[in-house]
C-alpha atoms as a PDB file:
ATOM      1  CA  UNK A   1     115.831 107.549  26.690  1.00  0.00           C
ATOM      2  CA  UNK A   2     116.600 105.353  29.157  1.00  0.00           C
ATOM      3  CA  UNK A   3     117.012 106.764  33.107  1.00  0.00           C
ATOM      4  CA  UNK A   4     117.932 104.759  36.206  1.00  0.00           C
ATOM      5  CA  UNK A   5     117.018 104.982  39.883  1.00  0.00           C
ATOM      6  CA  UNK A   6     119.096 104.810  42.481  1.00  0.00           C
ATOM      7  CA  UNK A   7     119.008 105.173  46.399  1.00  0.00           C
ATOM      8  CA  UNK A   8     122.339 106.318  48.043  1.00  0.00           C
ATOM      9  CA  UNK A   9     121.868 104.214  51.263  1.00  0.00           C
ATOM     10  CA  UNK A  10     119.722 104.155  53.923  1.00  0.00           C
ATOM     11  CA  UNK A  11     116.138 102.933  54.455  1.00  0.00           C
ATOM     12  CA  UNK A  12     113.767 103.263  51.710  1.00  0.00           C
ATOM     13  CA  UNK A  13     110.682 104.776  53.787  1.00  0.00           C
ATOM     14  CA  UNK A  14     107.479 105.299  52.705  1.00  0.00           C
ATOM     15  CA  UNK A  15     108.579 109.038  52.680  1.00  0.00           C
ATOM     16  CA  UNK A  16     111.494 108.231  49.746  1.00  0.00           C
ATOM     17  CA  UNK A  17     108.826 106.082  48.332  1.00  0.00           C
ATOM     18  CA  UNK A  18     106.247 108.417  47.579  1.00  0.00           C
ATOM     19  CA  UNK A  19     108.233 111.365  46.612  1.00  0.00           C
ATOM     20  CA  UNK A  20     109.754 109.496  43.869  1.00  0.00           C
ATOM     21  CA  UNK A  21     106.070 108.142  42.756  1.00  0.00           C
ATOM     22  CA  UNK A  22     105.419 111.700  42.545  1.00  0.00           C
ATOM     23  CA  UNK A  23     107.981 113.336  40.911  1.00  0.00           C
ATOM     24  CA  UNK A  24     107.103 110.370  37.777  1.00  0.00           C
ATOM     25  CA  UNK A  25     104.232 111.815  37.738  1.00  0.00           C
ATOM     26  CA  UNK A  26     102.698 114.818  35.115  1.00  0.00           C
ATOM     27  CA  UNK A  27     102.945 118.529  36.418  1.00  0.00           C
ATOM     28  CA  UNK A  28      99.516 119.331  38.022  1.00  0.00           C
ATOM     29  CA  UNK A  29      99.672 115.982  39.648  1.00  0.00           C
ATOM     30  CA  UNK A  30     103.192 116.036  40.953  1.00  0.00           C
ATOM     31  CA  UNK A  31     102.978 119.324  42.307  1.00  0.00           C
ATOM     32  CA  UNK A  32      99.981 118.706  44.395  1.00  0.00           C
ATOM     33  CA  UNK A  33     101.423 115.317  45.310  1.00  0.00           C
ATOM     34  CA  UNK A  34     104.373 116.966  46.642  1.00  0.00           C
ATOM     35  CA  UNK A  35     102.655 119.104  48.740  1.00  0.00           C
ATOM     36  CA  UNK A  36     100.417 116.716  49.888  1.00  0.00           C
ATOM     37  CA  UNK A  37     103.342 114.150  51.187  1.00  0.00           C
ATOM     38  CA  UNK A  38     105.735 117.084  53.084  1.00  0.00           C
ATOM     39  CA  UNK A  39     102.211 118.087  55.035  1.00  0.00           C
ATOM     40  CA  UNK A  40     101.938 114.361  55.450  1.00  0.00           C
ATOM     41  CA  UNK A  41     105.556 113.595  56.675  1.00  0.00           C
ATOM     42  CA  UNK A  42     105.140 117.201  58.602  1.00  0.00           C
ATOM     43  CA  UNK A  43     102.168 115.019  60.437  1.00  0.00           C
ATOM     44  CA  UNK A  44     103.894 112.301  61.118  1.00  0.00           C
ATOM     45  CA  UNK A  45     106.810 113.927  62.268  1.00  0.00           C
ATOM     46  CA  UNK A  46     104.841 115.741  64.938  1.00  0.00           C
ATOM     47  CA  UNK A  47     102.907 112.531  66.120  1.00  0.00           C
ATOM     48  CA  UNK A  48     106.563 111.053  66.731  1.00  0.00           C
ATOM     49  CA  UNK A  49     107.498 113.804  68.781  1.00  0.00           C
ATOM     50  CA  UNK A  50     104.162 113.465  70.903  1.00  0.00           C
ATOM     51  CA  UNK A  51     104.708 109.963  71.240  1.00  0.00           C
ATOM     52  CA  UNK A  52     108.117 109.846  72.476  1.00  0.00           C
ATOM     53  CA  UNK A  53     107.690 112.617  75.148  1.00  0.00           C
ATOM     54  CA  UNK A  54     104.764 110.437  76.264  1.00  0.00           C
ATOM     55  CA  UNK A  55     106.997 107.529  76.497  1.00  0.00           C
ATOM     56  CA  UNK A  56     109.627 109.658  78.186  1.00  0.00           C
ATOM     57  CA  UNK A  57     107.182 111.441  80.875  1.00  0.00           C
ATOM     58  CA  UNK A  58     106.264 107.450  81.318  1.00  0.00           C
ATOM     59  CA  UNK A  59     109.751 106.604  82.208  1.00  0.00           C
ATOM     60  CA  UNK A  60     109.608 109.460  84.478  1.00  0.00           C
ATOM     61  CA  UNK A  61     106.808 108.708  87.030  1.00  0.00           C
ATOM     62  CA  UNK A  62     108.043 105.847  87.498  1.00  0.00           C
ATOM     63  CA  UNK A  63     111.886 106.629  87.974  1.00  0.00           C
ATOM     64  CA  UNK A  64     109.859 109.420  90.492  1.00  0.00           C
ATOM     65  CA  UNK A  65     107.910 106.359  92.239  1.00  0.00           C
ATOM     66  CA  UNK A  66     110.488 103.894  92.444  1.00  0.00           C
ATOM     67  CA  UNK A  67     112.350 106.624  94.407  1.00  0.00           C
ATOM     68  CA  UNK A  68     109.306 107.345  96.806  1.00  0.00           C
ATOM     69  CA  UNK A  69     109.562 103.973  97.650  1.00  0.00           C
ATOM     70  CA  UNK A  70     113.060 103.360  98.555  1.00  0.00           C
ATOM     71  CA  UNK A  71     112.867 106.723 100.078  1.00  0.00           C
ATOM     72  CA  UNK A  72     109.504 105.422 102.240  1.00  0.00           C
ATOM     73  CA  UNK A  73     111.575 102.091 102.869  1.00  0.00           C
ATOM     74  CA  UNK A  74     114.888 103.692 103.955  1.00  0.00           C
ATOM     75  CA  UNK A  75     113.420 106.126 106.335  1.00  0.00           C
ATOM     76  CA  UNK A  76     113.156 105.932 109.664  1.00  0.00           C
ATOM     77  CA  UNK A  77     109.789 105.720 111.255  1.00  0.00           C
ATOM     78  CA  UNK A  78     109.065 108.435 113.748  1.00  0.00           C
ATOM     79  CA  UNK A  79     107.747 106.534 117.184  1.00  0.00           C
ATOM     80  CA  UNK A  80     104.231 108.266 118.535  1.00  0.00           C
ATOM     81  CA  UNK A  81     103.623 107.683 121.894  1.00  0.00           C
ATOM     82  CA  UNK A  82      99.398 108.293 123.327  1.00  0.00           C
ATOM     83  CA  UNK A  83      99.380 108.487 127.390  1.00  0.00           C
ATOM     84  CA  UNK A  84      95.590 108.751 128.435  1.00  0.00           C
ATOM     85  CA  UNK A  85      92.612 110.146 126.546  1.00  0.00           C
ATOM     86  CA  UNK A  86      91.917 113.244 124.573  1.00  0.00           C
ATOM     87  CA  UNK A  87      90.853 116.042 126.183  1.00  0.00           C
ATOM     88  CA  UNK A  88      91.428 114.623 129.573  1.00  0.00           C
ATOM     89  CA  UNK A  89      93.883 116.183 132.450  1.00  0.00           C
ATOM     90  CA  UNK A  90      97.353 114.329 132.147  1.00  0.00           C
ATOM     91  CA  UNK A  91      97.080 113.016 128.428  1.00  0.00           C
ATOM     92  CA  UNK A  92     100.089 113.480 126.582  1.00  0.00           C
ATOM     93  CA  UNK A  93     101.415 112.544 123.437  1.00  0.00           C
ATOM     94  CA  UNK A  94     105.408 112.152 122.987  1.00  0.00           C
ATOM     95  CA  UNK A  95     106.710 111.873 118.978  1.00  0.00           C
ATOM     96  CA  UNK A  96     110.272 110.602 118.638  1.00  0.00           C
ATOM     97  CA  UNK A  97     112.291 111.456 115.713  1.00  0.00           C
ATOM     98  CA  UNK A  98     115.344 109.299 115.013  1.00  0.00           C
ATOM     99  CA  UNK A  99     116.152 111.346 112.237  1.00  0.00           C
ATOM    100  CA  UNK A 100     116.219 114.620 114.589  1.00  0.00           C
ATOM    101  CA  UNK A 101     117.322 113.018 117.637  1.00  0.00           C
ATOM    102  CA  UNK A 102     120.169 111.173 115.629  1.00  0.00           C
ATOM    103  CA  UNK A 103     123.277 112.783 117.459  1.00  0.00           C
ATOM    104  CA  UNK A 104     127.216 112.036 116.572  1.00  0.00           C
ATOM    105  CA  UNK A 105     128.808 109.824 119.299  1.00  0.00           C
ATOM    106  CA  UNK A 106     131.983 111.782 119.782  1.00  0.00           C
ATOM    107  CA  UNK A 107     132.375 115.607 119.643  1.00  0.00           C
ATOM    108  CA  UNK A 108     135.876 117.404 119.066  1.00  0.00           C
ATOM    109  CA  UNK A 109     136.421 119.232 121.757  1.00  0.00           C
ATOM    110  CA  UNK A 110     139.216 121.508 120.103  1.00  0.00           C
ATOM    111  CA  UNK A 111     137.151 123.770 118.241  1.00  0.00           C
ATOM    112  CA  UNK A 112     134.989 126.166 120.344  1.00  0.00           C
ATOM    113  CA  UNK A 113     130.985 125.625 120.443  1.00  0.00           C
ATOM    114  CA  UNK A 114     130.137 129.428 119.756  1.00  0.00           C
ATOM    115  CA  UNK A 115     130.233 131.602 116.498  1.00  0.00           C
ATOM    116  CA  UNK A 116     132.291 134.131 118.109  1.00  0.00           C
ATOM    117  CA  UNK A 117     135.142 131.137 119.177  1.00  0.00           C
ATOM    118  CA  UNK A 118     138.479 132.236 117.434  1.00  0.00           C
ATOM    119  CA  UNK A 119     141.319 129.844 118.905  1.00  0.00           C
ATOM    120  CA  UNK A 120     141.460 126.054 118.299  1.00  0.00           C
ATOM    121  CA  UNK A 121     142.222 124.116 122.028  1.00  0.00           C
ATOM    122  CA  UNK A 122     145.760 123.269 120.636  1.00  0.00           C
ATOM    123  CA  UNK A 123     148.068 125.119 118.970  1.00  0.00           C
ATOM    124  CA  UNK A 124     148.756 124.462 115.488  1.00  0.00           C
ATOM    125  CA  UNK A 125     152.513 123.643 114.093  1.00  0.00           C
ATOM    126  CA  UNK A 126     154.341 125.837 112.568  1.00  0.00           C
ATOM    127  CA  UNK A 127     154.824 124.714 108.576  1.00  0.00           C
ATOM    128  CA  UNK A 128     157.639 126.836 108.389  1.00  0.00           C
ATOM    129  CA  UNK A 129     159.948 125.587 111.045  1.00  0.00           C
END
């Protein structure tokens, strides 16, 4: 009797390899050795996984630190300003903000300042005439 092997693509892995060692083999032998390689490729399978969500928590911190530091490089310094000692009478200490005192050169004066402001300063066209 003559019988012939053949793969239907793809990469002969160790995994392929082995399972077709053991199904050649006798039945105590192959059943065992069955078992034996799914716990195995079960095991390796995990250790994969493990290995790639290390690599991708990796990629991670430093995505997360490379965005700290354009974050620290963009920002604007806050200016702190010591006049006299500590603890003395007339020491003060002044902390400027540009981010906070950053103000919009031009206001609209058409729309009202207050919550309760219902009219605009104009009046708005008519789209129907």
């Amino acid at each position: 009797m003559i019988k012939f092997e053949h793969n239907w693509g793809g990469e002969d892995t160790w995994y392929t390899k082995s399972k077709r060692w053991a199904n050649k083999q006798k039945f105590p032998i192959n059943h065992l050795a069955l078992g034996f390689i799914e716990w195995l490729w079960n095991q390796w399978i995990d250790a994969k996984i493990k290995e790639e969500m290390l690599s991708v928590d990796r990629q991670a911190e430093a995505i997360v630190k490379q965005w700290d530091e354009e974050d620290e490089r963009n920002r604007p310094k806050a200016e702190i300003v010591e006049e006299g000692l500590f603890g003395e009478e007339g020491w003060s200490i002044s902390i400027s903000n540009p981010v906070i005192e950053r103000r919009s050169e031009e206001t609209d004066g058409r729309l009202g300042d207050r919550s309760n402001e219902i009219r605009l300063g104009e009046k708005l066209p008519d789209p129907w005439e």
